[in-house]
Protein backbone atom coordinates (compact mmCIF):
# COMPACT_ATOMS: atom_id res chain seq x y z
CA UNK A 1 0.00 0.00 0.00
CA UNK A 2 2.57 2.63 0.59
CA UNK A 3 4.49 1.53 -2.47
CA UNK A 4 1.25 2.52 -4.71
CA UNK A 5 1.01 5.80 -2.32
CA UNK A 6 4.83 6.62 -2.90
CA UNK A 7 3.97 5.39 -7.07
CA UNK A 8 1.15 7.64 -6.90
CA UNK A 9 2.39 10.75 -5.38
CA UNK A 10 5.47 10.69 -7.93
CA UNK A 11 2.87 9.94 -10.63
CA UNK A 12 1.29 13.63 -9.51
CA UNK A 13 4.37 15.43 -9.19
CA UNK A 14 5.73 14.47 -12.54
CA UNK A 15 1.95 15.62 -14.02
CA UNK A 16 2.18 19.06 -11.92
CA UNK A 17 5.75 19.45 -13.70
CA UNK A 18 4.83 19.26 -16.57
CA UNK A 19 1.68 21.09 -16.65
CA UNK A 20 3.67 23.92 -14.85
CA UNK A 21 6.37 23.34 -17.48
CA UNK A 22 3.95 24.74 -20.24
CA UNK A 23 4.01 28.71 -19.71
CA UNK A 24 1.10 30.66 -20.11
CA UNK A 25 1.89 33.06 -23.02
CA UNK A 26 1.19 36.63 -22.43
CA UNK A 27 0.05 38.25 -25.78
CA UNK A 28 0.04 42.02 -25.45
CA UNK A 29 -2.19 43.63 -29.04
CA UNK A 30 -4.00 46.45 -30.14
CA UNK A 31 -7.97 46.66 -29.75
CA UNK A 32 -9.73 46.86 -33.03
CA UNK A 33 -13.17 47.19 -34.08
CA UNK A 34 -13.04 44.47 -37.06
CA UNK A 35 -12.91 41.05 -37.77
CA UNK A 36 -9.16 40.55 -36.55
CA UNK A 37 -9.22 40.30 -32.78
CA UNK A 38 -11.37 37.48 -33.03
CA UNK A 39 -9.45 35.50 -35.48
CA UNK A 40 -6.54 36.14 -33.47
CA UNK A 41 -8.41 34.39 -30.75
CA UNK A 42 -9.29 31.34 -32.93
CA UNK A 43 -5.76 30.70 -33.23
CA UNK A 44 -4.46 31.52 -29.69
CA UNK A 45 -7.05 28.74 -29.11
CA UNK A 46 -6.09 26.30 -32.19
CA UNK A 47 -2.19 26.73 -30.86
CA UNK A 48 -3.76 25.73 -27.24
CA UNK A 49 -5.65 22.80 -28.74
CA UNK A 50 -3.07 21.75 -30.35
CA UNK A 51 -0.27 21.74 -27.87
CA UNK A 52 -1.53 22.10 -24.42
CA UNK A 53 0.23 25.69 -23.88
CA UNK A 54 -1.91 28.71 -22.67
CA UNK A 55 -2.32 31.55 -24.56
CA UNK A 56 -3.34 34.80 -22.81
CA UNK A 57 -4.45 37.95 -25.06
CA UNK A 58 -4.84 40.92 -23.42
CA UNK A 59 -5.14 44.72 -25.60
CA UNK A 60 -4.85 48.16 -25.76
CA UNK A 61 -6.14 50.98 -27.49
CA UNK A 62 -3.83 52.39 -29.51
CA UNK A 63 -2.58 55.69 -27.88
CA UNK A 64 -3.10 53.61 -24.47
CA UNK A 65 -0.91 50.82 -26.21
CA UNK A 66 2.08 53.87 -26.76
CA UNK A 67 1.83 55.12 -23.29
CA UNK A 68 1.67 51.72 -21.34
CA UNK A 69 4.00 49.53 -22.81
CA UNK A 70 7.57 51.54 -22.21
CA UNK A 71 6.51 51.14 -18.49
CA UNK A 72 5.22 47.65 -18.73
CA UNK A 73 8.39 46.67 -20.53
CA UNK A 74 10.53 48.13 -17.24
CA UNK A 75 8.34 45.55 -14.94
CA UNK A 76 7.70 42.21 -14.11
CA UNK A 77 4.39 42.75 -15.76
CA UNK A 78 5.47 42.91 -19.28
CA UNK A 79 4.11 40.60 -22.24
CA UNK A 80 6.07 38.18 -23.38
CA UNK A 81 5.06 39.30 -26.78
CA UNK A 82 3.98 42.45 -28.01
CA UNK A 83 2.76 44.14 -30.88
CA UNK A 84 4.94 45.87 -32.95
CA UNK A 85 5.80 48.50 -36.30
CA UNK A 86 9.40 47.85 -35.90
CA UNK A 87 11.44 50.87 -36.92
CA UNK A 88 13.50 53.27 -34.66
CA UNK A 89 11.53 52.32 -31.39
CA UNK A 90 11.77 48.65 -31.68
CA UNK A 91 15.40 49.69 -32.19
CA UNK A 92 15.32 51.52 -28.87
CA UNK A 93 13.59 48.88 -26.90
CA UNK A 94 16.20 46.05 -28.34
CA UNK A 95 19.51 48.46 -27.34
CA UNK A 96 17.77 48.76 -23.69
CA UNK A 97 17.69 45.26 -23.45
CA UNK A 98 13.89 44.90 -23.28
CA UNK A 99 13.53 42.23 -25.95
CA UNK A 100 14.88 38.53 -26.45
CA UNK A 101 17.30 37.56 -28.48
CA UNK A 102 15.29 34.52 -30.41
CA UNK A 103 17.74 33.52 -33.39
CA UNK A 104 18.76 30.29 -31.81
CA UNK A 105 15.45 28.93 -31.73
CA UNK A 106 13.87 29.82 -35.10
CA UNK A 107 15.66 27.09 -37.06
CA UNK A 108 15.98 27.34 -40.77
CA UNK A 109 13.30 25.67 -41.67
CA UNK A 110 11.02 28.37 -40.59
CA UNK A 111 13.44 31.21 -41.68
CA UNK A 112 12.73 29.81 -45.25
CA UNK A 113 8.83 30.46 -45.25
CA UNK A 114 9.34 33.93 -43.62
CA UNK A 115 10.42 37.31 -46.00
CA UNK A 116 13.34 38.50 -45.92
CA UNK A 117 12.47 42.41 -45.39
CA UNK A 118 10.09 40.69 -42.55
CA UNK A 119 13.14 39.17 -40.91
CA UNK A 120 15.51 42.08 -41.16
CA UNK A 121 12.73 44.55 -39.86
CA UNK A 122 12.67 42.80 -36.17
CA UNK A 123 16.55 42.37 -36.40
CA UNK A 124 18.79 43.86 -34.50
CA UNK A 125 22.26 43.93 -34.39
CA UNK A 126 22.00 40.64 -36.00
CA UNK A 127 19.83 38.89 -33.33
CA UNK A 128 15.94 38.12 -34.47
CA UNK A 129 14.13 39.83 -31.58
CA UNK A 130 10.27 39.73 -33.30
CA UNK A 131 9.08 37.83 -36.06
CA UNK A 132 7.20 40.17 -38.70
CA UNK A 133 3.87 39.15 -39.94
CA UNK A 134 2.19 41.74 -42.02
CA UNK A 135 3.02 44.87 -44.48
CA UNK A 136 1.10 47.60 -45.05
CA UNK A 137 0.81 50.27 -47.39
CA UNK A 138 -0.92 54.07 -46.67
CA UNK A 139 -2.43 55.70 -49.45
CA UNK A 140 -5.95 57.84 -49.83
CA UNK A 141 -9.14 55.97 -49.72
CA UNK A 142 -12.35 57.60 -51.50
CA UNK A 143 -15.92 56.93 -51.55
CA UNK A 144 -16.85 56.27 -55.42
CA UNK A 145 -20.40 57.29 -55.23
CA UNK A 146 -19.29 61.08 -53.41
CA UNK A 147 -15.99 61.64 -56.12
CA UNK A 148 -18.69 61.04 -58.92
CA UNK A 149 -21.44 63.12 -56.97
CA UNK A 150 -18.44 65.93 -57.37
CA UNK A 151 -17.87 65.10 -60.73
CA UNK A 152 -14.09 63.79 -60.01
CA UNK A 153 -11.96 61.15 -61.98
CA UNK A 154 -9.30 59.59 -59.43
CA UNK A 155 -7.75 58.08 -62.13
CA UNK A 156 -6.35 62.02 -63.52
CA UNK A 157 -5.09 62.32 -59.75
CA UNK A 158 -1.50 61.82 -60.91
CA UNK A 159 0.16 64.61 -58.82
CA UNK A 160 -0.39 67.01 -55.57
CA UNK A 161 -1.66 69.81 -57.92
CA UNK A 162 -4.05 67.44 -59.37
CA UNK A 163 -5.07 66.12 -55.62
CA UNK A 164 -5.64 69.52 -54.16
CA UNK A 165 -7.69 70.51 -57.43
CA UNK A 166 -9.73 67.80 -56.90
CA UNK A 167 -10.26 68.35 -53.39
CA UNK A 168 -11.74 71.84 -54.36
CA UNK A 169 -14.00 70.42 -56.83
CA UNK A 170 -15.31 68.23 -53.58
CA UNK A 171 -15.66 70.84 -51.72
CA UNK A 172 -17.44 73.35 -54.56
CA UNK A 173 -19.98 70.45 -54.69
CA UNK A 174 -20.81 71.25 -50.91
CA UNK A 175 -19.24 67.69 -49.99
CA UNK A 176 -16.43 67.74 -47.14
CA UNK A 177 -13.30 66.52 -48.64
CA UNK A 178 -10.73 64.93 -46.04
CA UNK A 179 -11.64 62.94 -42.94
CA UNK A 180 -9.08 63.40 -40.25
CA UNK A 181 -8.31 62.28 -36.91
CA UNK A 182 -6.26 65.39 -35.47
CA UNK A 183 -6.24 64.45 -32.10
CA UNK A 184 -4.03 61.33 -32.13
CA UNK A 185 -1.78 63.22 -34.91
CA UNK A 186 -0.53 60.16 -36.38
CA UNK A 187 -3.06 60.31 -38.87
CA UNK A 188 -2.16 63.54 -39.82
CA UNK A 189 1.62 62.85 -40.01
CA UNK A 190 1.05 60.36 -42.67
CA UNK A 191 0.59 64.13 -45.01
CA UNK A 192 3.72 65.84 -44.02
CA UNK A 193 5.76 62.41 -44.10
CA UNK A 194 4.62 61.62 -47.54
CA UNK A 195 5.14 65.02 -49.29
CA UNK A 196 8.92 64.52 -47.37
CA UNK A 197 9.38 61.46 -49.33
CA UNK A 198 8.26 62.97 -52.81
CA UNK A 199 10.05 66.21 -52.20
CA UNK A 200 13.61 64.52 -50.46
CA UNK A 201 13.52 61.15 -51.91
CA UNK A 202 15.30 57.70 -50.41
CA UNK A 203 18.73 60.56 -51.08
CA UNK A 204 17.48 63.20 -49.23
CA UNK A 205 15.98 61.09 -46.03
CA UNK A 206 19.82 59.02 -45.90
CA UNK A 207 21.37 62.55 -46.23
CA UNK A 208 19.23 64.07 -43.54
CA UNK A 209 19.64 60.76 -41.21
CA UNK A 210 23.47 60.93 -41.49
CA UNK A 211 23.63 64.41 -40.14
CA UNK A 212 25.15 65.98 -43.11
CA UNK A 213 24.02 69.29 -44.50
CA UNK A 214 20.86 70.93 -42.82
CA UNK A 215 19.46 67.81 -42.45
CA UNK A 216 15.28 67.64 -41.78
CA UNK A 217 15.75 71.31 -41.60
CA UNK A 218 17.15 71.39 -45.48
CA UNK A 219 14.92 72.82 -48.35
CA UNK A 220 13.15 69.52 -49.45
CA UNK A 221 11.57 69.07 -45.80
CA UNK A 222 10.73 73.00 -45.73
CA UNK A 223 9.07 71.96 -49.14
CA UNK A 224 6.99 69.06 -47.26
CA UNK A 225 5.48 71.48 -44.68
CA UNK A 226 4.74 73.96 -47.88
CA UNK A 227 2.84 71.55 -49.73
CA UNK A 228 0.65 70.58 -46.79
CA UNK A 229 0.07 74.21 -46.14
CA UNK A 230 -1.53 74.42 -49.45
CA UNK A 231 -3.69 71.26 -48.99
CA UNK A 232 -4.75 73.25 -45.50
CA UNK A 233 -5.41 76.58 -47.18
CA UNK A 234 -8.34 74.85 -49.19
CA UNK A 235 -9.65 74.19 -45.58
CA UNK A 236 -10.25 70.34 -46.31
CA UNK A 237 -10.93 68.68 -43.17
CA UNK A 238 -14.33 68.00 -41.62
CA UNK A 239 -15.16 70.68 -38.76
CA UNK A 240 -13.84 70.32 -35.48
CA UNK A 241 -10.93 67.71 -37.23
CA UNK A 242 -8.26 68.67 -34.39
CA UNK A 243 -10.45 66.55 -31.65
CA UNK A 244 -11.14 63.88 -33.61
CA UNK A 245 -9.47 61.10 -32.87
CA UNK A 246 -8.77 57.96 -35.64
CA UNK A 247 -11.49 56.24 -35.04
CA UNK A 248 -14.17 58.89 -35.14
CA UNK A 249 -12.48 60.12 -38.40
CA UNK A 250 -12.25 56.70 -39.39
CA UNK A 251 -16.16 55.90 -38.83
CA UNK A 252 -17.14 59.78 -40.46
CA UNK A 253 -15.16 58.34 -44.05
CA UNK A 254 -17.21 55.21 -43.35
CA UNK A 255 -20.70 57.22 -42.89
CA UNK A 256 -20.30 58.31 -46.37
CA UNK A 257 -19.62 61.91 -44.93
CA UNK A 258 -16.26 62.66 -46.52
CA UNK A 259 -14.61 61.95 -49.77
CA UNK A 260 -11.30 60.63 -49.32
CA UNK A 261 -9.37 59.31 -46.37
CA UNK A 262 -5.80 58.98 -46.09
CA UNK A 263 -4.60 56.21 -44.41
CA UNK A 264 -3.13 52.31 -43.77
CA UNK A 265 -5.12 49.08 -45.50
CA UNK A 266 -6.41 48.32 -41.88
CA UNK A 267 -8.82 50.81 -42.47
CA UNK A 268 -10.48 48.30 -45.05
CA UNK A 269 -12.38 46.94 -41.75
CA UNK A 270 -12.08 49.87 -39.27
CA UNK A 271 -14.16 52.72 -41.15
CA UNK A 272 -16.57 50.47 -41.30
CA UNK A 273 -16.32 48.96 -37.53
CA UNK A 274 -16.40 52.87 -36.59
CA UNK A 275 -18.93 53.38 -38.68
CA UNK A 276 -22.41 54.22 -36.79
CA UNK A 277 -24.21 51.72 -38.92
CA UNK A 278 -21.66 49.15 -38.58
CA UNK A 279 -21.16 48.05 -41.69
CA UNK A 280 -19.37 51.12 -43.15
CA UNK A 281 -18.42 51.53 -47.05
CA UNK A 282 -18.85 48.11 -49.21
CA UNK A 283 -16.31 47.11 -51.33
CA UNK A 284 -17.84 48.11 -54.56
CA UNK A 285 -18.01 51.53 -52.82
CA UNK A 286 -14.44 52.04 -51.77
CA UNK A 287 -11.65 53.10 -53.69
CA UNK A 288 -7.53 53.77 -53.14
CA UNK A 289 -5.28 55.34 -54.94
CA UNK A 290 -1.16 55.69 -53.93
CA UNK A 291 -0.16 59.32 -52.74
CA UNK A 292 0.42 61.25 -56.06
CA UNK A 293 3.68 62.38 -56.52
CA UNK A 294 4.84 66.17 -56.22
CA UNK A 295 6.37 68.26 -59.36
CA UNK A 296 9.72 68.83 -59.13
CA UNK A 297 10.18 66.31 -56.38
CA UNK A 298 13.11 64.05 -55.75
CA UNK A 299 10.64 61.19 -54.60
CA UNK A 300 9.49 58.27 -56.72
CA UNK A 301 5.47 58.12 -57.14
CA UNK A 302 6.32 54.53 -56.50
CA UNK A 303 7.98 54.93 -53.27
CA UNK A 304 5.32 53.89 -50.33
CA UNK A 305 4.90 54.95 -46.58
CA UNK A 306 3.69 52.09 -44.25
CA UNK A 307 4.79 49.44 -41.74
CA UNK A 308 6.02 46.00 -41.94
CA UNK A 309 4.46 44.81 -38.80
CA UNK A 310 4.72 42.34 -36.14
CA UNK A 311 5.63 40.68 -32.74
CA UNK A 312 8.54 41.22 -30.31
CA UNK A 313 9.79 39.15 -27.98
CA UNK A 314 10.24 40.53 -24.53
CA UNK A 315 13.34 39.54 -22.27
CA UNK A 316 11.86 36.94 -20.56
CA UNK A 317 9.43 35.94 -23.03
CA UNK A 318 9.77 31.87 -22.37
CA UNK A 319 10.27 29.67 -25.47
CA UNK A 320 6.70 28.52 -25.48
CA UNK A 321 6.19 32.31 -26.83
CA UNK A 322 8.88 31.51 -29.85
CA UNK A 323 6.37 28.38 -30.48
CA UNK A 324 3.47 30.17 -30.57
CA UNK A 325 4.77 32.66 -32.99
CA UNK A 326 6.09 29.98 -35.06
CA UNK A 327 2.41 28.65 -35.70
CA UNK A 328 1.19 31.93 -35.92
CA UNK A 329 3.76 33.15 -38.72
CA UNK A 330 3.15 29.89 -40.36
CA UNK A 331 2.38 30.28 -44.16
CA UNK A 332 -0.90 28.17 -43.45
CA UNK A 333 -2.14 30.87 -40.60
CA UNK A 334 -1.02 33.79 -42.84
CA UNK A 335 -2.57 32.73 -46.08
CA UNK A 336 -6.21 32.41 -43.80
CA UNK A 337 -5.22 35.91 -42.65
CA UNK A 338 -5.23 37.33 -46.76
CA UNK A 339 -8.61 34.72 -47.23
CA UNK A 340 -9.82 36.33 -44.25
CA UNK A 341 -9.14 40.09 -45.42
CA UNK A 342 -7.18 41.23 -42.41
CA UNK A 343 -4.02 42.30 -43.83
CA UNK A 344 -1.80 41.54 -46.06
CA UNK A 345 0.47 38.77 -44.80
CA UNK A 346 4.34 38.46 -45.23
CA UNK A 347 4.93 34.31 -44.93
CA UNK A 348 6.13 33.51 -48.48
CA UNK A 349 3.46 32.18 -50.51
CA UNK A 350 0.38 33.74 -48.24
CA UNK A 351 -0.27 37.02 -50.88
CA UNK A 352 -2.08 34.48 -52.44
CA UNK A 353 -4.76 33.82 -50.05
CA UNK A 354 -5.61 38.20 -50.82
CA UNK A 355 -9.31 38.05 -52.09
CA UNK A 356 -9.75 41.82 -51.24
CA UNK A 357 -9.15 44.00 -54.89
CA UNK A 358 -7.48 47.05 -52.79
CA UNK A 359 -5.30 44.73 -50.60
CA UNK A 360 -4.13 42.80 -53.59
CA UNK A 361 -3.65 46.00 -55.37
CA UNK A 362 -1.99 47.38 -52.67
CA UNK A 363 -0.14 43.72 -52.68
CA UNK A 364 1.38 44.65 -56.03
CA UNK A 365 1.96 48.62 -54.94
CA UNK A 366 4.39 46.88 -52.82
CA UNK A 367 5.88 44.73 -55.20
CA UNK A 368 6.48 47.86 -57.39
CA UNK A 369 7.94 50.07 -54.78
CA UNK A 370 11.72 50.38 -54.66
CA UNK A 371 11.54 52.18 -51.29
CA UNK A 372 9.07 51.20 -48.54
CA UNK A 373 9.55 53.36 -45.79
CA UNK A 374 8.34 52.63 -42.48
CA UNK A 375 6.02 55.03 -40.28
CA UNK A 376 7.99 57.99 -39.41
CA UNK A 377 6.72 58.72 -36.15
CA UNK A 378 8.10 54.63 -35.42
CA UNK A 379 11.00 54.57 -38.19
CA UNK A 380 12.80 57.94 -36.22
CA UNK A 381 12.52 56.99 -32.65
CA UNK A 382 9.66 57.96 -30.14
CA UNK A 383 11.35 61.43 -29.38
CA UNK A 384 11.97 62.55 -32.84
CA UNK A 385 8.25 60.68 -34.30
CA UNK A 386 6.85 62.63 -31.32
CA UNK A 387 7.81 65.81 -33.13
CA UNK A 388 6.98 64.70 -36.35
CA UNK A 389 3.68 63.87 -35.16
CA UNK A 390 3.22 67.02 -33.16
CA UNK A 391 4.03 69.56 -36.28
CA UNK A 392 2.34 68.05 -38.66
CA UNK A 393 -1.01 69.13 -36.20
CA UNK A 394 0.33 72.34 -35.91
CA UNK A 395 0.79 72.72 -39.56
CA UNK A 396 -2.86 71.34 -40.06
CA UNK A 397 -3.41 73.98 -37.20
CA UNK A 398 -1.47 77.01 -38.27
CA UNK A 399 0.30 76.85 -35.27
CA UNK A 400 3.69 76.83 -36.72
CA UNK A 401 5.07 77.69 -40.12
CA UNK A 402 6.82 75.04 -42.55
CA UNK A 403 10.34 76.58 -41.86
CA UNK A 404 9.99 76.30 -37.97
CA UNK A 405 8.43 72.49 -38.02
CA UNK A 406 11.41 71.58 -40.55
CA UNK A 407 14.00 73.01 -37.98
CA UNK A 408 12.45 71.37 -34.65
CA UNK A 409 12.31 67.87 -36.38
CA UNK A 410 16.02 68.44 -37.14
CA UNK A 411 16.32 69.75 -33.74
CA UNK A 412 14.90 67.17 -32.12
CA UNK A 413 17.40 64.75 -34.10
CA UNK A 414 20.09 66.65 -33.08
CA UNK A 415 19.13 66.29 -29.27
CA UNK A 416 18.26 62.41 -29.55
């Protein structure tokens, strides 16, 4: 009898081992109001299913996202995998030591199903620290029913004269123009960073990041704030823009109240998730078009602003998070995530599960583009994206003047 007591008490220990063995993982993500939180679920859950390991999603709002996670990442509490546009500030967090170094555990099997831009994006200094999962592309969206109420042909919008013409012929029609979401200033930093890229180039942005010259104080980014002053003379924006946030302009684009909308492929599902009917623009309603490229410029009209996106590991992230990442970045996942419409996925091969026409066309934007330039309020560093972010309000604003924002962007480089 105490044999089979001593047999069954090691019997339990070994179970409790093992159970505690598998480590809940701690997903940290952004909220959203479409169809991809809940998918993410499903396969959190499928991953659990399938191997026994917890999965535990929590989210953020997206501002509350920015603000929390810097602390969260300093604590105890942190995810062991977080959401992530890569860039300068996944940069940051990696040199502070807030991330894991994961390249011994990816193996090359995987490697060879993932993209290589996706790979280099969450590398840093050599060591894989994220695993990259989607790309995205920001360009204007318009409603096809108000453009042909106003009597506009997006397919003549070829340059920024032929944008801001178009824009008045919106407006003479009584119809507002622009839907923007001032009060996160993101949104509106998506203007002055892609009139930057026409008017500098891929040149002028290495130039200006290497310190040499006058840097983001130099004509071309002077030129930037200029042309978005001239977009902001027309008085484009829907009233009371500057307290809007995203997702209330967002849901005004997706009310049919504006024209166009500039801003990333997510918004596919989030103007109409903000929308107040729910349901937004339909497919056959909504349009896109890349940003049109400026006279004179030293940009490409093929160049694109956007993200490659993903996940970063956090410093004690346990391996059970690599796993889970693993099935998640899996080419089978990713292609459902293109079926699914929810972005467009990086795993080689799962482009071709895009049944969306602007996500495939934006799929092929991508493909063109010789120069895909990440979010420059996350590509520059939180301190120097802050400023970006914060003059390209004022300029909406009239606050400050396109000389001044060029010379506190540079000044804020200088001071990073």
């Amino acid at each position: 009898m105490k044999f089979r007591f001593k047999l069954f008490i090691l019997a339990s220990l070994l179970i409790f081992s093992l159970v505690q063995a598998q480590n809940t993982v701690h997903v940290l993500r952004l909220s959203g109001t479409d169809a991809f939180p809940a998918w993410f679920d499903s396969i959190a859950a499928q991953f659990t299913a399938e191997t026994g390991i917890p999965v535990d999603v929590q989210e953020l709002e997206n501002e509350d996202f920015k603000k929390k996670l810097p602390t969260l990442l300093q604590t105890n509490q942190a995810p062991d995998i977080f959401y992530s546009w890569g860039g300068g500030i996944f940069a940051e967090q990696s040199k502070s030591g807030a991330t894991r170094d994961v390249t011994s555990l990816m193996g090359e099997d995987f490697l060879k199903t993932q993209s290589a831009a996706g790979v280099n994006a969450f590398t840093y200094d050599g060591k894989i620290m994220g695993v990259a999962t989607q790309v995205s592309q920001v360009g204007f969206f318009y409603n096809k029913d108000l453009v042909a109420q106003a009597g506009v042909d997006v397919s003549t919008i070829k340059t920024w004269d032929d944008f801001l013409a178009a824009v008045q012929t919106v407006k003479d029609a009584g119809i507002t123009p622009i839907a923007a979401g001032g009060a996160d200033k993101w949104p509106l930093h998506f203007y002055w960073s892609y009139l930057a890229m026409r008017e500098a180039g891929q040149e002028g942005f290495a130039t200006a990041k290497a310190g040499e010259g006058d840097g983001f104080a130099s004509e071309a980014f002077v030129a930037a704030g200029e042309d978005f002053k001239r977009l902001i003379d027309l008085a484009p924006f829907q009233e009371g823009f500057s307290a809007a946030t995203y997702n209330v302009a967002s849901g005004y684009f997706g009310d049919g109240k504006a024209a166009f909308h500039l801003m990333g492929d997510w918004d596919i599902g989030a103007q109409a998730g903000n929308s107040a009917s729910g349901t937004g623009l339909s497919d056959e309603q909504l349009g896109f078009f890349s940003f049109p490229a400026v006279d004179g410029g030293a940009g490409r009209a093929t160049d694109t602003l956007g993200g490659i996106n993903g996940w970063v590991f956090s410093k004690n992230a346990p391996d059970e998070a690599v796993q889970f990442m693993q099935y998640y970045a899996s080419a089978k996942v990713q292609e459902q995530a293109g079926t699914e419409n929810l972005y467009i996925p990086l795993a080689v091969g799962a482009d071709a599960g895009i049944t969306n026409a602007i996500r495939a066309q934006i799929s092929r934007n991508l493909a063109e583009s010789q120069w895909h330039q990440i979010f420059l309020d996350q590509d520059l560093g939180a301190d120097v994206g802050g400023v970006v972010n914060d003059i390209s309000l004022q300029l909406a604003t009239g606050d400050v003047d396109p000389q001044t924002a060029a010379e506190l962007i540079q000044e804020a480089w200088d001071l990073r």
